[in-house]
Protein backbone atom coordinates (compact mmCIF):
# COMPACT_ATOMS: atom_id res chain seq x y z
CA UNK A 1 -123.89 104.43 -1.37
CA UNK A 2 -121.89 102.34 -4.05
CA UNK A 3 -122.31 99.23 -1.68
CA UNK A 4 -126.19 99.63 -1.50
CA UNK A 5 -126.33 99.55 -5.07
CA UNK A 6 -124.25 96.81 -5.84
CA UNK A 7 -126.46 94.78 -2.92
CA UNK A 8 -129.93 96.13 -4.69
CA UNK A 9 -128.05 94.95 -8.49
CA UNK A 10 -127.04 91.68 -6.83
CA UNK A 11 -130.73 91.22 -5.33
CA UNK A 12 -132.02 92.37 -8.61
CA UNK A 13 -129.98 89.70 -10.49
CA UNK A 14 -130.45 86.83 -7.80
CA UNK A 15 -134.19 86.97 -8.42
CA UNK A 16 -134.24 87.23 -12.13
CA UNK A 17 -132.04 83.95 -12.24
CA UNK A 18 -134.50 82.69 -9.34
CA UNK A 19 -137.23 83.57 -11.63
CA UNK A 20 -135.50 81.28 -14.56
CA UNK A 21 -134.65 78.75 -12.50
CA UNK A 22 -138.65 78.42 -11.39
CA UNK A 23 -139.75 79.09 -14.53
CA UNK A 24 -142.05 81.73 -13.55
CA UNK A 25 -141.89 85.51 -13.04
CA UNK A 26 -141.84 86.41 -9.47
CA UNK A 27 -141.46 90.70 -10.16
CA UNK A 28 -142.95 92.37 -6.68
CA UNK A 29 -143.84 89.17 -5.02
CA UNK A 30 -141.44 89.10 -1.23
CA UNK A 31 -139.11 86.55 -1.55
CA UNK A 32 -141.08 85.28 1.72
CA UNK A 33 -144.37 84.51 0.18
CA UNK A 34 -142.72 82.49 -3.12
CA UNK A 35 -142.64 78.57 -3.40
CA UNK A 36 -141.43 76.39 -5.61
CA UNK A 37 -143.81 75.00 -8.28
CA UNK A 38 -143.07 71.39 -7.00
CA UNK A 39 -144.18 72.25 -3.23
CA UNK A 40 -147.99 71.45 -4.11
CA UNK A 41 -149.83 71.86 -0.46
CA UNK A 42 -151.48 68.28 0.69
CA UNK A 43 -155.00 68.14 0.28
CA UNK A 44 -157.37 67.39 3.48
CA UNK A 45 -158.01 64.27 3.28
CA UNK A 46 -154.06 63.53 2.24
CA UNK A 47 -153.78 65.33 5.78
CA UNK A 48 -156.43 63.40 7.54
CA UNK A 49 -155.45 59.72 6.25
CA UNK A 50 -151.47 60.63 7.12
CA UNK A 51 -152.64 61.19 10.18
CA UNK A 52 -155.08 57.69 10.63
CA UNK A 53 -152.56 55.65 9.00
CA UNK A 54 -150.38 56.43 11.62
CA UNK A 55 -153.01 55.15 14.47
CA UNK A 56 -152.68 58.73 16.42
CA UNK A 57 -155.35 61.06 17.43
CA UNK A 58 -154.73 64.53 16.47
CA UNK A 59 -152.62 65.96 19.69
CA UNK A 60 -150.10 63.21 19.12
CA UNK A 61 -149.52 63.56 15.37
CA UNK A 62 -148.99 67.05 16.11
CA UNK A 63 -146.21 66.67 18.35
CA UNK A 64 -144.85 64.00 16.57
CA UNK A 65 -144.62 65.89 13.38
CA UNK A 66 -143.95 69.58 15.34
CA UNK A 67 -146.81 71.01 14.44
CA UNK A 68 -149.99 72.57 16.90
CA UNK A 69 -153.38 70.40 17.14
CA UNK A 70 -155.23 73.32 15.89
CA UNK A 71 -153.03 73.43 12.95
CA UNK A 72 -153.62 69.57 11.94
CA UNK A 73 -157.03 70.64 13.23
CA UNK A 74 -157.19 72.87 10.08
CA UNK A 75 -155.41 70.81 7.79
CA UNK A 76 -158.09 67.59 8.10
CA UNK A 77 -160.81 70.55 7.68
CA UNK A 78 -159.53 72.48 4.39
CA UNK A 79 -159.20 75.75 6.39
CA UNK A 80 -155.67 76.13 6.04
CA UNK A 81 -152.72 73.84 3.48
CA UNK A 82 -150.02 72.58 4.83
CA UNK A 83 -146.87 74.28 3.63
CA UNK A 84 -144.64 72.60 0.84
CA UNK A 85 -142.16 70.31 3.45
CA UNK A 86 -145.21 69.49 6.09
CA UNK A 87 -146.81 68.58 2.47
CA UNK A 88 -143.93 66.62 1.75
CA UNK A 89 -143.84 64.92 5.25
CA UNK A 90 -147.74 63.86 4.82
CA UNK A 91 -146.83 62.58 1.85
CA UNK A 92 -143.59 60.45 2.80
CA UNK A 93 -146.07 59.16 5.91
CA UNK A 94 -148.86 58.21 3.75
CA UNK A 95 -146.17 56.04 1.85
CA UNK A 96 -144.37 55.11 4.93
CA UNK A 97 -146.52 55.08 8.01
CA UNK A 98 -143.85 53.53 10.00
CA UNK A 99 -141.63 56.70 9.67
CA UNK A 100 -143.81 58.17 12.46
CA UNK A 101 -141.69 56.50 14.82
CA UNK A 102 -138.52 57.49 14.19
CA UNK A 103 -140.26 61.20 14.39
CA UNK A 104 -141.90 60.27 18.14
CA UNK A 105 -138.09 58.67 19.19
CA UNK A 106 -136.86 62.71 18.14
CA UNK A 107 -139.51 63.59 21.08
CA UNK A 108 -137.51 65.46 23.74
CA UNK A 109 -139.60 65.94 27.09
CA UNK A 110 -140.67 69.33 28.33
CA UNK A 111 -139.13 68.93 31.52
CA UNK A 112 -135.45 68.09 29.96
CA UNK A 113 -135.87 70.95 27.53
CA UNK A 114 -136.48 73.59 30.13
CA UNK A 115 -133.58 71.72 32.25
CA UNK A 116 -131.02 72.37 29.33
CA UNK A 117 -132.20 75.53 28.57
CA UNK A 118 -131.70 76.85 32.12
C-alpha cells in the first residue's frame, strides 16, 4: 500500500515538473496524448513537397521514411498531421532532399526479414 503511494506521489510530482518544464499545465491529459510545444505537425503541402523534392511517388516515400501510403496519402490531403518526429523528418528532407537516400540504403528486404526472424 505504502509503495503505491509513493509511485502515485512520484507520478504526481514527475508531471508537475513535466508541466514546468513545458510550460503548460497538462492536469488530466494521459501522458500518451501530450507533445511538446516545439513538435508543431507539418502542414500538407510541407508533406506533399518533402515528398516531390525527393523525386518518389507516394508508395516509395512511404517505405523509405516507414510510414504506410495511405498515411502519406493523408498527410498530402490535410486529413491527418504528421506526428512531431515524422514532422521533423519532412522538415530535415525539405532542407536536405538528399537525406532520402541514406533512409532507402536502411531498406531491409521482406524476404531477409522473414529469413532472420525465423
Amino acid at each position: 500500500m505504502a509503495t503505491r503511494r509513493f509511485m502515485k506521489k512520484a507520478s504526481k510530482h514527475l508531471e508537475d515538473l513535466a508541466a514546468r518544464d513545458f510550460g503548460k499545465a497538462m492536469a488530466g491529459i494521459p501522458s500518451s496524448y501530450r507533445s511538446a510545444p516545439y513538435a508543431v505537425a507539418a502542414s500538407p503541402s510541407q508533406a506533399r513537397d518533402a515528398r516531390k523534392i525527393t523525386g518518389l511517388a507516394q508508395p516509395a516515400f512511404a517505405m523509405a521514411i516507414g510510414a504506410s501510403p495511405a498515411t502519406i496519402r493523408s498527410w498530402e490531403q490535410g486529413q491527418k498531421r504528421p506526428d512531431g518526429v515524422a514532422s521533423k523528418m519532412l522538415r530535415l528532407l525539405l532542407r536536405h532532399p538528399k537525406l532520402i537516400k541514406e533512409l532507402e540504403r536502411d531498406l531491409v528486404p521482406t524476404s531477409v526479414q522473414r529469413s532472420k526472424v525465423a
